[in-house]
N, C-alpha and C. Protein backbone atom coordinates (compact mmCIF):
# COMPACT_ATOMS: atom_id res chain seq x y z
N UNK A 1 -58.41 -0.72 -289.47
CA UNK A 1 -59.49 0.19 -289.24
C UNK A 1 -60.59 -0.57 -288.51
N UNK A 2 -60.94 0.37 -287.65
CA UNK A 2 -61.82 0.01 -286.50
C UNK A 2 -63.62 -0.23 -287.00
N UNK A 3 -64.24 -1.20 -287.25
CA UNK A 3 -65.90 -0.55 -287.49
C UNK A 3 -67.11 -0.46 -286.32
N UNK A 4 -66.32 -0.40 -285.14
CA UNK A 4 -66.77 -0.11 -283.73
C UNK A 4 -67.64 1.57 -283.96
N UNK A 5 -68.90 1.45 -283.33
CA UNK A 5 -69.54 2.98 -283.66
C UNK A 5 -70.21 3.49 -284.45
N UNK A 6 -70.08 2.29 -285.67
CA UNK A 6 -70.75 2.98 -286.99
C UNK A 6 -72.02 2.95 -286.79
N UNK A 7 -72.97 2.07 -285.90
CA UNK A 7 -74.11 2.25 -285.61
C UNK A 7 -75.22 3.18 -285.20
N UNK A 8 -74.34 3.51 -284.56
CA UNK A 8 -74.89 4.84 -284.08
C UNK A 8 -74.82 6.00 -285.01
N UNK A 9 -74.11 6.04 -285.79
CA UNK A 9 -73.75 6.94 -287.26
C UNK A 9 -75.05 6.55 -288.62
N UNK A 10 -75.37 5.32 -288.76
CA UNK A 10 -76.27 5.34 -289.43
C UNK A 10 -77.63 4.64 -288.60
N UNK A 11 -77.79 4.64 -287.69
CA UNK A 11 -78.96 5.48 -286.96
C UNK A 11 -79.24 6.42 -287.26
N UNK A 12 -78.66 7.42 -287.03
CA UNK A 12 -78.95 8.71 -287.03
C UNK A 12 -79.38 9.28 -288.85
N UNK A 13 -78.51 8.79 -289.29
CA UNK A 13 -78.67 9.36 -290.90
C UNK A 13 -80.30 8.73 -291.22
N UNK A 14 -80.62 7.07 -290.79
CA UNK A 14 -82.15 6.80 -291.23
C UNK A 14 -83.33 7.44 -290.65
N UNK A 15 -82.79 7.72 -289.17
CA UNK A 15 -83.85 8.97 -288.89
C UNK A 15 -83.91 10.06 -289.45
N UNK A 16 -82.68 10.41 -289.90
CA UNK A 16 -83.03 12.09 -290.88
C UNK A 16 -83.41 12.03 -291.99
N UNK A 17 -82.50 10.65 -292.46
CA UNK A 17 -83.44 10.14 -294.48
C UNK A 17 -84.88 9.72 -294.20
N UNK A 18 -85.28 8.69 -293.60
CA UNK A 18 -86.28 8.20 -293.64
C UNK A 18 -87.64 8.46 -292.77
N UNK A 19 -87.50 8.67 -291.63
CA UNK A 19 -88.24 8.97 -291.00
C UNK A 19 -88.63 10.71 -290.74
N UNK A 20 -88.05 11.52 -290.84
CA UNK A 20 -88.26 12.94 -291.08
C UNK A 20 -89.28 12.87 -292.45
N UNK A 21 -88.99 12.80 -293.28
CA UNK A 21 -89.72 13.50 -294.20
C UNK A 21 -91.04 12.35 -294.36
N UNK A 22 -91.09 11.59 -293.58
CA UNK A 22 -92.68 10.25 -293.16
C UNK A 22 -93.26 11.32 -292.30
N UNK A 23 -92.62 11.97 -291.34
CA UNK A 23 -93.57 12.88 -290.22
C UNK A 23 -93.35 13.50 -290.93
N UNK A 24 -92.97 14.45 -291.58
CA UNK A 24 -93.48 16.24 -292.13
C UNK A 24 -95.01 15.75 -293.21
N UNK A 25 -94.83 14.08 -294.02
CA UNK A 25 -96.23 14.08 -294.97
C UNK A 25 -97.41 13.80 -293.79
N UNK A 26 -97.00 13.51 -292.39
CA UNK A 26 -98.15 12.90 -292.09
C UNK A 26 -98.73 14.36 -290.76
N UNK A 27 -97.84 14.87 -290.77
CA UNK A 27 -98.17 16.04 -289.89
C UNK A 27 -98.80 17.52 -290.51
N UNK A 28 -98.11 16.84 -291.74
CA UNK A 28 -99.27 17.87 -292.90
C UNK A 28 -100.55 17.55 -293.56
N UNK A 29 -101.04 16.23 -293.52
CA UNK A 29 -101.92 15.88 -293.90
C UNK A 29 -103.34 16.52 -292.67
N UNK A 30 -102.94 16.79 -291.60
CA UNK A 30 -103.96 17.71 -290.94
C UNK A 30 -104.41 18.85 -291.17
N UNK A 31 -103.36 19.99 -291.39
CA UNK A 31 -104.22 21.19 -291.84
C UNK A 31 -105.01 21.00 -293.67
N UNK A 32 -104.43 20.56 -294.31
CA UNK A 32 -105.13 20.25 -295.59
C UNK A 32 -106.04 19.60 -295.27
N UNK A 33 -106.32 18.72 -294.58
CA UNK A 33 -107.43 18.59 -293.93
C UNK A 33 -108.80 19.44 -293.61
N UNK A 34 -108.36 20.25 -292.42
CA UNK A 34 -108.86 20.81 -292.50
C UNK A 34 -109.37 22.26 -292.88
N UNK A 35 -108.80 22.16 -293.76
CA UNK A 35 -108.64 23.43 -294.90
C UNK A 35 -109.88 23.22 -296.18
N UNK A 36 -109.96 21.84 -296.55
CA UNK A 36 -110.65 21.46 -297.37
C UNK A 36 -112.03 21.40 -296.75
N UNK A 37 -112.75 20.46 -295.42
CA UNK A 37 -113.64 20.95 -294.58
C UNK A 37 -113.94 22.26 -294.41
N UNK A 38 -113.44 23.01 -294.42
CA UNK A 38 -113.60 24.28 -294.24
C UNK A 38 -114.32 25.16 -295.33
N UNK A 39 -113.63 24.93 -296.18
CA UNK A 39 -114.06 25.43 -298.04
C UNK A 39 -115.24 24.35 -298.25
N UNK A 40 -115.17 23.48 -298.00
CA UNK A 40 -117.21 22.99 -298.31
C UNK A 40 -117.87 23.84 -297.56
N UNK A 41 -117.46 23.63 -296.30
CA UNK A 41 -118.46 24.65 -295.45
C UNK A 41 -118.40 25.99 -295.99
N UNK A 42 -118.02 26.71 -296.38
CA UNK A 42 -117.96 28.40 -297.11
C UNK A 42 -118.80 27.70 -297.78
N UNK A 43 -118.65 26.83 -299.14
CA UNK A 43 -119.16 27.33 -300.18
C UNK A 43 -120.65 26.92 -299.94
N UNK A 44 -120.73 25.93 -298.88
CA UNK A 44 -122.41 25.69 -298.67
C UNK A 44 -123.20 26.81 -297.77
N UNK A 45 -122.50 27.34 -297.18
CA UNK A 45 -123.01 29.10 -296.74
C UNK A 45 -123.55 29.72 -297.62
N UNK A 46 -122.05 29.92 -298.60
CA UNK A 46 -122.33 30.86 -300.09
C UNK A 46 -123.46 30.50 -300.88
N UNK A 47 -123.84 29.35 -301.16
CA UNK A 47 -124.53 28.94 -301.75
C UNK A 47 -126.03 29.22 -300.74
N UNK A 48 -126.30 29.05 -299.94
CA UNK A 48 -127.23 29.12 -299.57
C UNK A 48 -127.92 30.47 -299.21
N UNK A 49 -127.22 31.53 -298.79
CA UNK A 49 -127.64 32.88 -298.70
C UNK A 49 -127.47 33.74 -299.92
N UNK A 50 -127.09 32.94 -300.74
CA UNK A 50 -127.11 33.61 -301.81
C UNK A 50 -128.23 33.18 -302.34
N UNK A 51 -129.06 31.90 -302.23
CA UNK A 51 -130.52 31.59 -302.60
C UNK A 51 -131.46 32.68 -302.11
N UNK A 52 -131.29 32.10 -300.73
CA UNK A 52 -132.61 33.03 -299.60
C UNK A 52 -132.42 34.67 -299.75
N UNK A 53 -131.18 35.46 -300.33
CA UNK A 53 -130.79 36.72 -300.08
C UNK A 53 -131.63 37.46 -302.02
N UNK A 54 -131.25 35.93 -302.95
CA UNK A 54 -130.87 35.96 -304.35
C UNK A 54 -130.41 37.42 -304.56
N UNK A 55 -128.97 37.14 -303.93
CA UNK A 55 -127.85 37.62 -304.01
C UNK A 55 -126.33 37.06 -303.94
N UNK A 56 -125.60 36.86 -305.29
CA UNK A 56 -124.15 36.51 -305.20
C UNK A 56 -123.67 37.40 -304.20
N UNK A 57 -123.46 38.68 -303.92
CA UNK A 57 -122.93 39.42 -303.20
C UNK A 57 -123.25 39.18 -301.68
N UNK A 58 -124.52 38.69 -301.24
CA UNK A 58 -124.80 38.24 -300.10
C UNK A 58 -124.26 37.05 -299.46
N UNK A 59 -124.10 36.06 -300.62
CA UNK A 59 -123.10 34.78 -300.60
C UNK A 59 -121.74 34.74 -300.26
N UNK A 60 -121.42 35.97 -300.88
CA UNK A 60 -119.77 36.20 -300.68
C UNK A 60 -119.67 36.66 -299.62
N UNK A 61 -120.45 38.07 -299.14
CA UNK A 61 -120.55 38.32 -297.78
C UNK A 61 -120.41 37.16 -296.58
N UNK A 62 -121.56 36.12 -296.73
CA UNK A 62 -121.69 34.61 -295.72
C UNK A 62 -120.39 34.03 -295.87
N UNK A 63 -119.69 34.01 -296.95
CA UNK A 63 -118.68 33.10 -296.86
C UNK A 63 -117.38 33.65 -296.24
N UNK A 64 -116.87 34.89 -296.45
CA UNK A 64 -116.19 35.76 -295.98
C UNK A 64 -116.35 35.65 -294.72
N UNK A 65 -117.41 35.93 -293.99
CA UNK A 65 -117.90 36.05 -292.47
C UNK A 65 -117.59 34.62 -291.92
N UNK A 66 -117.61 33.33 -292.56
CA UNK A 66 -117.80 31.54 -292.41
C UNK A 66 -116.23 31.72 -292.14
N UNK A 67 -115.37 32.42 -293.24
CA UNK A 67 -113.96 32.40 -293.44
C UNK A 67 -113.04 33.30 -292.40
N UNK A 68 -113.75 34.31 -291.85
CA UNK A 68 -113.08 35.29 -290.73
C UNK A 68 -113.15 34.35 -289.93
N UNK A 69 -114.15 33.87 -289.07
CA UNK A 69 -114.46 33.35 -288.08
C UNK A 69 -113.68 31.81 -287.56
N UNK A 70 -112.87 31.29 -288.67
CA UNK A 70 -112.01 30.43 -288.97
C UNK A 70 -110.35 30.89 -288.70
N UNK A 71 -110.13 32.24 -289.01
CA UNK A 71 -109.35 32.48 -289.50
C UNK A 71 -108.50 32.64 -290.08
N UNK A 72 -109.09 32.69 -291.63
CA UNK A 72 -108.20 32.66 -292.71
C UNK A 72 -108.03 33.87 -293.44
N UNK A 73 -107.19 34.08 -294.38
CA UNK A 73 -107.02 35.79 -294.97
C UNK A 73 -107.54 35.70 -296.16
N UNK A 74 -108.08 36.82 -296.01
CA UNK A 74 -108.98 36.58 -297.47
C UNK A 74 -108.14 36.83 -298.42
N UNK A 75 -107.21 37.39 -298.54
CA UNK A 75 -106.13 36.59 -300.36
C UNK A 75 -106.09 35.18 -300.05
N UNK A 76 -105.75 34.04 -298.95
CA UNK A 76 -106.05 32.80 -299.31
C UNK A 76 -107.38 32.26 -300.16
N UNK A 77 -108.30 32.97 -300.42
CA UNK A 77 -109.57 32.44 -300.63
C UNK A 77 -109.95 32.84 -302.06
N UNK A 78 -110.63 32.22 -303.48
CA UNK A 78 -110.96 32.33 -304.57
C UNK A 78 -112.21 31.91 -304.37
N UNK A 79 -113.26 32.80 -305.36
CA UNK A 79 -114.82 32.32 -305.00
C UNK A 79 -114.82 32.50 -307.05
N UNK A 80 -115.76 30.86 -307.00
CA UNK A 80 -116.44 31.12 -308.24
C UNK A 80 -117.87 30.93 -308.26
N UNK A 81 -118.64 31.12 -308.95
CA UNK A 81 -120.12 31.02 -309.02
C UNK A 81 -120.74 30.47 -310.27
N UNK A 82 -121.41 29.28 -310.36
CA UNK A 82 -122.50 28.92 -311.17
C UNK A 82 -120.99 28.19 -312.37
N UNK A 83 -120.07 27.57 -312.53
CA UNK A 83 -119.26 27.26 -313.32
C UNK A 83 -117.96 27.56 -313.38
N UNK A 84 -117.97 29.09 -313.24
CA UNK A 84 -116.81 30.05 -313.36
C UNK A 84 -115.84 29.58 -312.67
N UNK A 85 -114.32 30.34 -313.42
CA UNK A 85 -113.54 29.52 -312.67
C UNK A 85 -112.68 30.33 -311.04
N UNK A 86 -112.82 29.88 -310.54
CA UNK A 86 -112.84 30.72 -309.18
C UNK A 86 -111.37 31.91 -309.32
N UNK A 87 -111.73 32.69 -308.27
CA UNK A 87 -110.77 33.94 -308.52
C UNK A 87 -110.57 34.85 -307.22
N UNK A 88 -110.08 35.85 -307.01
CA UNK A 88 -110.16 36.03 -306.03
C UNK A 88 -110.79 37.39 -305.96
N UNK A 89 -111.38 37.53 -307.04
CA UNK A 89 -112.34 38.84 -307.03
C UNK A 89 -113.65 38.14 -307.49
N UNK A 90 -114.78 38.74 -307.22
CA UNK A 90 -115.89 37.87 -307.76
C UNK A 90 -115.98 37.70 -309.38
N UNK A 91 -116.24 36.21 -309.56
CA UNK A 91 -116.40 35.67 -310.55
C UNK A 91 -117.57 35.06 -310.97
N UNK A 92 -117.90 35.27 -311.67
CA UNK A 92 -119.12 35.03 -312.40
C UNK A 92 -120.58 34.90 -311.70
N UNK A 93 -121.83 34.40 -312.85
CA UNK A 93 -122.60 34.98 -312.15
C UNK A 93 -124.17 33.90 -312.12
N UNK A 94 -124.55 33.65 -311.94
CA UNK A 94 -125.85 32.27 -311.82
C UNK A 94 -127.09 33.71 -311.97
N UNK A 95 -127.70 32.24 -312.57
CA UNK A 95 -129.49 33.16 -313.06
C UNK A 95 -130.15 32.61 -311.82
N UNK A 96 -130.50 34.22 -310.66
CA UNK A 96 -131.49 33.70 -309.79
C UNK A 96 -132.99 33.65 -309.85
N UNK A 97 -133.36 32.72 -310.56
CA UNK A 97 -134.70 32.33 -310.95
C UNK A 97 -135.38 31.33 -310.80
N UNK A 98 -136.70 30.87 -310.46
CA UNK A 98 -137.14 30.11 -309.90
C UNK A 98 -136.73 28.57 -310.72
N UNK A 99 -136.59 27.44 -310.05
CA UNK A 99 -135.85 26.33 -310.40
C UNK A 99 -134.57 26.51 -310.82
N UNK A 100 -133.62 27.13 -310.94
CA UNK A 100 -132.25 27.30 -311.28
C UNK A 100 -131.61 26.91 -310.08
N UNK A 101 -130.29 26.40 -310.57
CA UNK A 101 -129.17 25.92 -309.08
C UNK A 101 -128.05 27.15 -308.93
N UNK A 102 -128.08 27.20 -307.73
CA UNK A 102 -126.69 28.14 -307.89
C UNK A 102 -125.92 27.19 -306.85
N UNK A 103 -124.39 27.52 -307.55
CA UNK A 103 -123.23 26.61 -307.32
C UNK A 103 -122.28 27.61 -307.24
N UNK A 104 -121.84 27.41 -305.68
CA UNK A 104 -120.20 28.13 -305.04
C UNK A 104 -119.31 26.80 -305.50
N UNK A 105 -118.27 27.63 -305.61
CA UNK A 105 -116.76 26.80 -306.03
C UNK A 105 -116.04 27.72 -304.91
N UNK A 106 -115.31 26.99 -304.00
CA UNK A 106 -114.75 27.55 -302.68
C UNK A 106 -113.14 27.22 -302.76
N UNK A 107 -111.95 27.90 -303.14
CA UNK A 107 -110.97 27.27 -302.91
C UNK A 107 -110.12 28.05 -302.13
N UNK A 108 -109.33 27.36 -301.37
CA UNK A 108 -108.83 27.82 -300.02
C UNK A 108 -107.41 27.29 -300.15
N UNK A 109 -106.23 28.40 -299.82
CA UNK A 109 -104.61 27.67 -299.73
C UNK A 109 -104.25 27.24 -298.62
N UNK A 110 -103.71 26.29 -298.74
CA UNK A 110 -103.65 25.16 -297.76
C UNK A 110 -101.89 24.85 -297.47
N UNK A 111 -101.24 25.13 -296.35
CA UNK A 111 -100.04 25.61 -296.63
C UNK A 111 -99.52 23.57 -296.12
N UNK A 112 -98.70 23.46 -297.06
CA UNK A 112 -98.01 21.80 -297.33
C UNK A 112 -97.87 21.29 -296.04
N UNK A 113 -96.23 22.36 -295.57
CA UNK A 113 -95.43 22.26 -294.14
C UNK A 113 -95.79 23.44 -293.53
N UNK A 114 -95.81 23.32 -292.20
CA UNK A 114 -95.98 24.79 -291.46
C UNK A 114 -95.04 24.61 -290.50
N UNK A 115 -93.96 25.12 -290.79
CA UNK A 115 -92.86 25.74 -289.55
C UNK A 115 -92.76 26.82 -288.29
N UNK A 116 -91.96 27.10 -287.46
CA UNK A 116 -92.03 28.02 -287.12
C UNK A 116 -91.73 29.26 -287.55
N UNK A 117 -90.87 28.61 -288.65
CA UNK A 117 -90.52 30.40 -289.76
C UNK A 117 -91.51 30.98 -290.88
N UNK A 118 -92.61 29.82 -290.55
CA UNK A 118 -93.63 30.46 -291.80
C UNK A 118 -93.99 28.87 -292.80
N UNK A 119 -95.57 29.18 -293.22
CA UNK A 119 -95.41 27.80 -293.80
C UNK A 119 -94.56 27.49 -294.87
N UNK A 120 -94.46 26.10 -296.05
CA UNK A 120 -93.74 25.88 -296.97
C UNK A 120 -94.08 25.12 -297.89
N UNK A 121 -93.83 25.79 -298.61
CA UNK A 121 -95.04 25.08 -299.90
C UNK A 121 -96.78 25.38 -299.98
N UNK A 122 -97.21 24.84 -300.40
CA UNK A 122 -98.73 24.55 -300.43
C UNK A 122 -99.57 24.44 -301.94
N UNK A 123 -100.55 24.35 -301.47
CA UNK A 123 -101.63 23.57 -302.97
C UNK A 123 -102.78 24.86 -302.47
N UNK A 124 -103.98 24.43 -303.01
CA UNK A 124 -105.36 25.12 -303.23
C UNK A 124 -106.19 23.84 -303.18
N UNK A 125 -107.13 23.81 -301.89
CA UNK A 125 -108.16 22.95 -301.86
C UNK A 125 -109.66 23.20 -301.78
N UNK A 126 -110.34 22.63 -302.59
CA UNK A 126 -111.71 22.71 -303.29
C UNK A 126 -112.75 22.66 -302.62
N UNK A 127 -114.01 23.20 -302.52
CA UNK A 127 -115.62 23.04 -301.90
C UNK A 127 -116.41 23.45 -302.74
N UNK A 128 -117.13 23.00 -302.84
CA UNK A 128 -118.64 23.28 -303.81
C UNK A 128 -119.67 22.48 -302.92
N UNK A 129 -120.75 23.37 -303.90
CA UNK A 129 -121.65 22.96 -303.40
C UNK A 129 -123.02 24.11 -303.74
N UNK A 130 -124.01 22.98 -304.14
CA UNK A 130 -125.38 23.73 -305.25
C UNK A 130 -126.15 23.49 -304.49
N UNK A 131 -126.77 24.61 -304.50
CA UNK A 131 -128.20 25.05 -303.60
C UNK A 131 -129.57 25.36 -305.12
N UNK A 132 -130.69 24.63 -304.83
CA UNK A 132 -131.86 25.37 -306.05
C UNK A 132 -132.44 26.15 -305.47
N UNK A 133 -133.11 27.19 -306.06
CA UNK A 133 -133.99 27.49 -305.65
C UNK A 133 -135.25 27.40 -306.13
N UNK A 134 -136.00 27.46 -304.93
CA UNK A 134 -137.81 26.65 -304.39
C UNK A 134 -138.22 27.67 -305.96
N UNK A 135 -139.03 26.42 -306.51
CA UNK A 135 -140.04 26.42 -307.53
C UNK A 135 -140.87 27.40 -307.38
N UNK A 136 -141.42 27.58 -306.20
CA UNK A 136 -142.69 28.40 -305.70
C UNK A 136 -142.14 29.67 -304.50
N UNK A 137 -140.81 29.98 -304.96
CA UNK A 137 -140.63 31.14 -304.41
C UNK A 137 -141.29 32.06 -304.87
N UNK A 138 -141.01 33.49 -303.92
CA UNK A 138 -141.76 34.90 -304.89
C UNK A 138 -140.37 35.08 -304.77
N UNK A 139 -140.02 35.98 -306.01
CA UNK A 139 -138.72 36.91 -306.60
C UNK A 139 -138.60 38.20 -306.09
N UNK A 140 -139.99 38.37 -305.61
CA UNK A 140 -140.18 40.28 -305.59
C UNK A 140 -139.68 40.50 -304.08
């Protein structure tokens, strides 16, 4: 028996064992990326027009609008407020009153692999971020 050729035979197998699944972690590490950038930015929107508006509902509105404009679907997206644990209907609720913090919790699905048949797999990645509000606001 001949062992002329086999080289080329396991070539090929260490590129499909080893090196394939090195590029699918490192070609995915971009959109989680920027998926997670993205969800700080919502939730520091949320957080902030929901100060100046002192309105959660105005917050969600900003972040929604932060999140279209990105283009993401809003079932990817869970909003929590002031602790709560995020959801994808509004969740909970912060006291808007003078010196109090209000805190968005922003989480966004973040798809693992993205193929051409659709992504595969994925996680949920996090943003927060607390806004106070001014001591010497008026409420009215």
């Amino acid at each position: 028996m001949s062992d002329r050729g086999h080289a080329g035979v396991e070539m090929a197998l260490a590129v499909g064992v080893l090196l394939l699944p090195v590029t699918l972690v490192v070609t995915g590490f971009g959109p989680w990326s920027e998926r997670r950038v993205t969800a700080e930015a919502a939730a520091a929107e949320a957080a902030r027009a929901a100060v100046l508006e002192l309105s959660v509902e105005a917050g969600e509105a900003t972040m929604m609008a932060t999140l279209d404009g990105q283009g993401i679907d809003p079932g990817q997206v869970r909003v929590g407020w002031c602790g709560s644990a995020p959801a994808t209907s509004p969740a909970g609720a912060c006291p808007l009153e003078r010196g109090s913090v209000v805190t968005a919790t922003v989480e966004l699905w973040a798809p693992l692999v993205v193929t051409p048949w659709g992504p595969i797999g994925g996680l949920w990645v996090v943003g927060e971020h607390s806004e106070p509000i001014d001591l010497y606001r008026s409420l009215g």
